[in-house]
C-alpha atoms as a PDB file:
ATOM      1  CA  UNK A   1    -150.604 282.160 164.062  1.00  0.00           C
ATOM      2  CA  UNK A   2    -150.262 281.621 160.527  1.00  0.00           C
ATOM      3  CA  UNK A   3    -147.125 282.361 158.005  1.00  0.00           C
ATOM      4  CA  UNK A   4    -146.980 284.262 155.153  1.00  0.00           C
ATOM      5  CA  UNK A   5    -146.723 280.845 153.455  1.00  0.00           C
ATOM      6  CA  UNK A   6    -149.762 279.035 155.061  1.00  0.00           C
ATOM      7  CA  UNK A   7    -151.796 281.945 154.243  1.00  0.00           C
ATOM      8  CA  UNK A   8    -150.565 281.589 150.657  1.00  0.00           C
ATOM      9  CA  UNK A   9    -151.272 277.790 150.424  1.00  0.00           C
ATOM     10  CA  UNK A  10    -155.007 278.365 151.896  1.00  0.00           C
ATOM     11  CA  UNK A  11    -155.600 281.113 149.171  1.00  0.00           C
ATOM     12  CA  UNK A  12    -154.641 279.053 146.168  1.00  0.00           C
ATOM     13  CA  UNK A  13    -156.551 275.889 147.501  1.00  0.00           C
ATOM     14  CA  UNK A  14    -159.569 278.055 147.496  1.00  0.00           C
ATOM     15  CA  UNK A  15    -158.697 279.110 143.983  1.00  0.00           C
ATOM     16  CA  UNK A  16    -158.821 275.587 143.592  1.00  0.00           C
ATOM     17  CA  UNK A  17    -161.486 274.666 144.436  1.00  0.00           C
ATOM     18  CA  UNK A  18    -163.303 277.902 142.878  1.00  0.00           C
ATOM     19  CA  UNK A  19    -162.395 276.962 139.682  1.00  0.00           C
ATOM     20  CA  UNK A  20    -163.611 273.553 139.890  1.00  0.00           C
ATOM     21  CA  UNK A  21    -166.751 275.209 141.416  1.00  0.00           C
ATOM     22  CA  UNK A  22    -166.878 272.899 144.556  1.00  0.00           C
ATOM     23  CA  UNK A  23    -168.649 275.292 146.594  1.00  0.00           C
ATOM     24  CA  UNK A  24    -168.462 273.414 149.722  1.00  0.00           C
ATOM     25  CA  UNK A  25    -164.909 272.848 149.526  1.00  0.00           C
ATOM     26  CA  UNK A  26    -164.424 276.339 148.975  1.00  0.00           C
ATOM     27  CA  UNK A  27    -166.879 277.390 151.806  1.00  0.00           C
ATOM     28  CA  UNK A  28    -164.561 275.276 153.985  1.00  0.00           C
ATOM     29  CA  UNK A  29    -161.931 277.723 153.622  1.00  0.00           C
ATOM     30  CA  UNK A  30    -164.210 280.837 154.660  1.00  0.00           C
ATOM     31  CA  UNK A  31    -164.224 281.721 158.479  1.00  0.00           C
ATOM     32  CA  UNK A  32    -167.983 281.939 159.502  1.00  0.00           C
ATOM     33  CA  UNK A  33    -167.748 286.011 159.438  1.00  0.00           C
ATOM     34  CA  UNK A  34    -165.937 286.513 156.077  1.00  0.00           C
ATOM     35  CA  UNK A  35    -166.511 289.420 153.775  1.00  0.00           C
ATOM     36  CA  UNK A  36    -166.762 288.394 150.979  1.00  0.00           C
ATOM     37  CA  UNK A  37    -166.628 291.244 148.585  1.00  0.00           C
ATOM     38  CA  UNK A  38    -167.088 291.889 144.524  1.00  0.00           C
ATOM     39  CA  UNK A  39    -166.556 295.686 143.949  1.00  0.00           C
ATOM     40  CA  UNK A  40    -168.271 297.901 141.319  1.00  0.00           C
ATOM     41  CA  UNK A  41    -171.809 298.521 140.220  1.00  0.00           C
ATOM     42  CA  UNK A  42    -173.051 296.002 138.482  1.00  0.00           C
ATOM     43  CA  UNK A  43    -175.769 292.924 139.400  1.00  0.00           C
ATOM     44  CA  UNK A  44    -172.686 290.324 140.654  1.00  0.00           C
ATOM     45  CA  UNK A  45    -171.339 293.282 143.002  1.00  0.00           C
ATOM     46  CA  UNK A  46    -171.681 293.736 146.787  1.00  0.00           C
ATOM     47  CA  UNK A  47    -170.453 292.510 150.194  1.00  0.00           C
ATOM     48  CA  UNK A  48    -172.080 288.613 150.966  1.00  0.00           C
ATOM     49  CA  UNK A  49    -171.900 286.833 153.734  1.00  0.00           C
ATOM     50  CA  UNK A  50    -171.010 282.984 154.099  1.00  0.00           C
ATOM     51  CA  UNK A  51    -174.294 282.045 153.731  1.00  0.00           C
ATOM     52  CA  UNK A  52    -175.655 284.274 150.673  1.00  0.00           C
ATOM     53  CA  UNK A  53    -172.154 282.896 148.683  1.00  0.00           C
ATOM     54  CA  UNK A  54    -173.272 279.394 149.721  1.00  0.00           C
ATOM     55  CA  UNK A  55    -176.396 279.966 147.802  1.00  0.00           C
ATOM     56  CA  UNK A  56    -175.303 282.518 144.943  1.00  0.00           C
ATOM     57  CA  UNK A  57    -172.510 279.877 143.888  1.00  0.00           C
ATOM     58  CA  UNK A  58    -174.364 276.916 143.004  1.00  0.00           C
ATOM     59  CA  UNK A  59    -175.579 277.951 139.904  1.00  0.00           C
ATOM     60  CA  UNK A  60    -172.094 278.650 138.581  1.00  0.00           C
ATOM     61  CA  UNK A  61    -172.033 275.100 138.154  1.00  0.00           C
ATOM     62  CA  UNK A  62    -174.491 275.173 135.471  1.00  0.00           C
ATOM     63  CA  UNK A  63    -173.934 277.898 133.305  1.00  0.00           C
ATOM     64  CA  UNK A  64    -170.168 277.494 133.647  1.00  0.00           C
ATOM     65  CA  UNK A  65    -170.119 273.660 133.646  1.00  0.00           C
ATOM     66  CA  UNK A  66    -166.429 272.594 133.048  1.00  0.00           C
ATOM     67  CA  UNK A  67    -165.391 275.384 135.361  1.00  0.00           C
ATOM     68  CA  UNK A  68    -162.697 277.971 135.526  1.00  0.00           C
ATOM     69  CA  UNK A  69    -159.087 277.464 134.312  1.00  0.00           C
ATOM     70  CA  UNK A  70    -157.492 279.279 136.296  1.00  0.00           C
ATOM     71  CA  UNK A  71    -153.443 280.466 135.753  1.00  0.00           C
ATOM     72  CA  UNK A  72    -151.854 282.381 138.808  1.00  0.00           C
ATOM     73  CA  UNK A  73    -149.431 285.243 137.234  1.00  0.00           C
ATOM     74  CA  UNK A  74    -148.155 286.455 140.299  1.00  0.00           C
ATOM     75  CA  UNK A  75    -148.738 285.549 144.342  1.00  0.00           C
ATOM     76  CA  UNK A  76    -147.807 288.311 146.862  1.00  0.00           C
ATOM     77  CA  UNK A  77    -148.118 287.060 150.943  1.00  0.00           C
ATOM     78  CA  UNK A  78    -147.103 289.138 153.574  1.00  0.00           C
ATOM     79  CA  UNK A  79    -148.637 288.953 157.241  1.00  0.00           C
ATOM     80  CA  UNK A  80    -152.477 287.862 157.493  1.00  0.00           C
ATOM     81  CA  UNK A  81    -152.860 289.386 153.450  1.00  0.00           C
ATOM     82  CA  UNK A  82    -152.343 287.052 150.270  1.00  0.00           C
ATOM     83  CA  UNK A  83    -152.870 289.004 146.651  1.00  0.00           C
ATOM     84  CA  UNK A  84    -153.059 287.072 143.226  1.00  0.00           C
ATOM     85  CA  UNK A  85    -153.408 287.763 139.596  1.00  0.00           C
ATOM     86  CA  UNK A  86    -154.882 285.210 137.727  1.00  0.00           C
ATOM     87  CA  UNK A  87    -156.683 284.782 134.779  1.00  0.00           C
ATOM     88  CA  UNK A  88    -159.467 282.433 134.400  1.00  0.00           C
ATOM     89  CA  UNK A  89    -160.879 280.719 131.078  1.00  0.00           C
ATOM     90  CA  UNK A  90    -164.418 278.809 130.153  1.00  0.00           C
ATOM     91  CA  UNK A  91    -166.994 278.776 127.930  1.00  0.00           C
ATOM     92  CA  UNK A  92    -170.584 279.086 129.032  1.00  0.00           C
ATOM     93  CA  UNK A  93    -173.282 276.572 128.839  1.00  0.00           C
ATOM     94  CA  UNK A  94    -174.025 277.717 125.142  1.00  0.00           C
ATOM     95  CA  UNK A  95    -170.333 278.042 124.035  1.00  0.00           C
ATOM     96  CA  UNK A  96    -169.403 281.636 124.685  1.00  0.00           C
ATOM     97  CA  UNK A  97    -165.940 282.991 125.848  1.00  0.00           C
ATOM     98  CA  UNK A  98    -166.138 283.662 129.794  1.00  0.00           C
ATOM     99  CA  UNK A  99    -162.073 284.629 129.934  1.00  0.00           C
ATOM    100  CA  UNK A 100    -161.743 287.226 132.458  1.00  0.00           C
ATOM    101  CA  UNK A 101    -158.941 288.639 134.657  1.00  0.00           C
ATOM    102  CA  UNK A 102    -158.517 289.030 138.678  1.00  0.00           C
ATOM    103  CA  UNK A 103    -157.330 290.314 141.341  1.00  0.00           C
ATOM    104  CA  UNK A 104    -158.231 288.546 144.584  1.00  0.00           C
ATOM    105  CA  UNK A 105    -157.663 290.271 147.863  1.00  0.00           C
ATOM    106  CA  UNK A 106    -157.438 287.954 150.634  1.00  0.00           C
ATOM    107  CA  UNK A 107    -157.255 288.293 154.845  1.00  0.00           C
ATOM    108  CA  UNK A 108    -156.488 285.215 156.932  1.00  0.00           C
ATOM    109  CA  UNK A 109    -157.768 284.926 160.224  1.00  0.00           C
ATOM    110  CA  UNK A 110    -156.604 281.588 162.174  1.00  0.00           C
ATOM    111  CA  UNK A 111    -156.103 279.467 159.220  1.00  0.00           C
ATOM    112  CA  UNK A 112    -158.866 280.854 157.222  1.00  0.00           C
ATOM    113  CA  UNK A 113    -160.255 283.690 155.094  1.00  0.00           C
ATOM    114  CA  UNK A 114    -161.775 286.237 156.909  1.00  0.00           C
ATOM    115  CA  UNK A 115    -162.004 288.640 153.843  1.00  0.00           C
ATOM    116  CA  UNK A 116    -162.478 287.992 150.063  1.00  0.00           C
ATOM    117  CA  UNK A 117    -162.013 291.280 147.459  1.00  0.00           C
ATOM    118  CA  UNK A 118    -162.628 289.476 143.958  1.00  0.00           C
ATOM    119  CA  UNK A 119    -161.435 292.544 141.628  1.00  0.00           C
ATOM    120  CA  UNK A 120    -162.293 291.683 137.615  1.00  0.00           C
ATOM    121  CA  UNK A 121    -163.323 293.045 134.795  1.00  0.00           C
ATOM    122  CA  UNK A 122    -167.140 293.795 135.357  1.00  0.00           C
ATOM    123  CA  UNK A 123    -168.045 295.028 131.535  1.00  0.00           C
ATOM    124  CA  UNK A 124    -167.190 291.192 130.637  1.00  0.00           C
ATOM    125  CA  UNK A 125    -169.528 289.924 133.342  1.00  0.00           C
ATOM    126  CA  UNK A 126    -172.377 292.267 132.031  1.00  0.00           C
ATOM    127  CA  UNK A 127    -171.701 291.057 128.275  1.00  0.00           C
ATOM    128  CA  UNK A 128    -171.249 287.793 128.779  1.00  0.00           C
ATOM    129  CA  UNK A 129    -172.030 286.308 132.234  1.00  0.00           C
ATOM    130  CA  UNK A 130    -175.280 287.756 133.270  1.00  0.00           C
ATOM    131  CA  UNK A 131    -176.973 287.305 130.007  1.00  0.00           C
ATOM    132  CA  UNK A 132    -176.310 283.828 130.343  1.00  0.00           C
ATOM    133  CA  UNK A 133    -177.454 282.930 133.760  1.00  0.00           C
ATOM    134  CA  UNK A 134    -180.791 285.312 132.508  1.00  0.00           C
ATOM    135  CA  UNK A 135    -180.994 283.107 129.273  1.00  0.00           C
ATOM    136  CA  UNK A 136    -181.248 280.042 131.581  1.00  0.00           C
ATOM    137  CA  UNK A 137    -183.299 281.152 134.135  1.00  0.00           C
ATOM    138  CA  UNK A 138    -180.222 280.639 136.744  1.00  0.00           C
ATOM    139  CA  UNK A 139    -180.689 283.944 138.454  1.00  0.00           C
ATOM    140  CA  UNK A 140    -182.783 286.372 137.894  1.00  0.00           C
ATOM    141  CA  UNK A 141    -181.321 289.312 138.313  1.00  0.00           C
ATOM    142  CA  UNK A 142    -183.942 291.924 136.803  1.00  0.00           C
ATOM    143  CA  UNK A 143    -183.163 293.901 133.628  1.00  0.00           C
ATOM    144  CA  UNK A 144    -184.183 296.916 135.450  1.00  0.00           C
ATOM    145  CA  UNK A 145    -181.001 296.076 137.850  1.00  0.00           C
ATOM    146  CA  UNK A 146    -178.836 295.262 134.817  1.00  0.00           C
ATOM    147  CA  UNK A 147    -179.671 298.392 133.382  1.00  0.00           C
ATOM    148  CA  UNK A 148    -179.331 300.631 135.710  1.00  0.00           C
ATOM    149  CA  UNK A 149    -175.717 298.888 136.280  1.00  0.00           C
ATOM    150  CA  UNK A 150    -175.303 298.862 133.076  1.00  0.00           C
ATOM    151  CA  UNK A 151    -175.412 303.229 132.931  1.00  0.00           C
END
């Protein structure tokens, strides 16, 4: 079984390695049956599954190229659970301001994350994140969907 403390190195490698975008390094970190969960109502929302993140991810890389800087403000691990506040800073492909602040909810099952909660602010994403990957064709996530998200 793992301590509080090797759950709360395996959560900040994978914060990591999400900032750098490395989405198979990241993956590695992710038992086969996570949950991997943004909540709210907007396009970026939902449960995913290992496989759906593995493809969803990849385009991060391009309209975020130089990544996320990510600063930890506070680490809380207790048990199987880790919780962090961060903030994370880029600019998007064309030069906007992506700086946004989480909270990421994790569960550790046998030396790995079993369960992902990514909690940020999801007005920023709509403003400045989806627009983008629309823009350059990274996903297309509908404007119906935005706008109905976005009411």
């Amino acid at each position: 079984m793992s301590t509080p403390t090797d759950n709360k190195t395996l959560a900040l490698k994978f914060i990591d390695a999400l900032g750098r975008l490395d989405t198979e390094e990241f993956l590695g970190y992710l038992s086969e049956d996570v949950m991997f969960e943004t909540p709210g109502q907007f396009p970026a929302a939902g449960t995913k599954t290992k496989a759906q993140v593995a493809q969803e991810f990849p385009p991060m890389r391009h309209i975020l190229p130089d990544g996320l800087k990510f600063t930890i403000l506070t680490v809380t691990a207790e048990e199987d659970r880790v919780h962090v506040e961060l903030t994370g800073e880029s600019k998007t492909r064309d030069g906007e301001d992506y700086n946004n602040r989480y909270h990421y909810a994790f569960v550790m099952r046998d030396g790995l994350i079993c369960s992902f909660r990514d909690y940020m602010d999801s007005d920023l994403v709509m403003k400045v994140l989806i627009p983008t990957f629309e823009r350059f064709g990274a996903v297309n996530f509908g404007r119906d969907q935005v706008a109905a998200a976005a009411t």
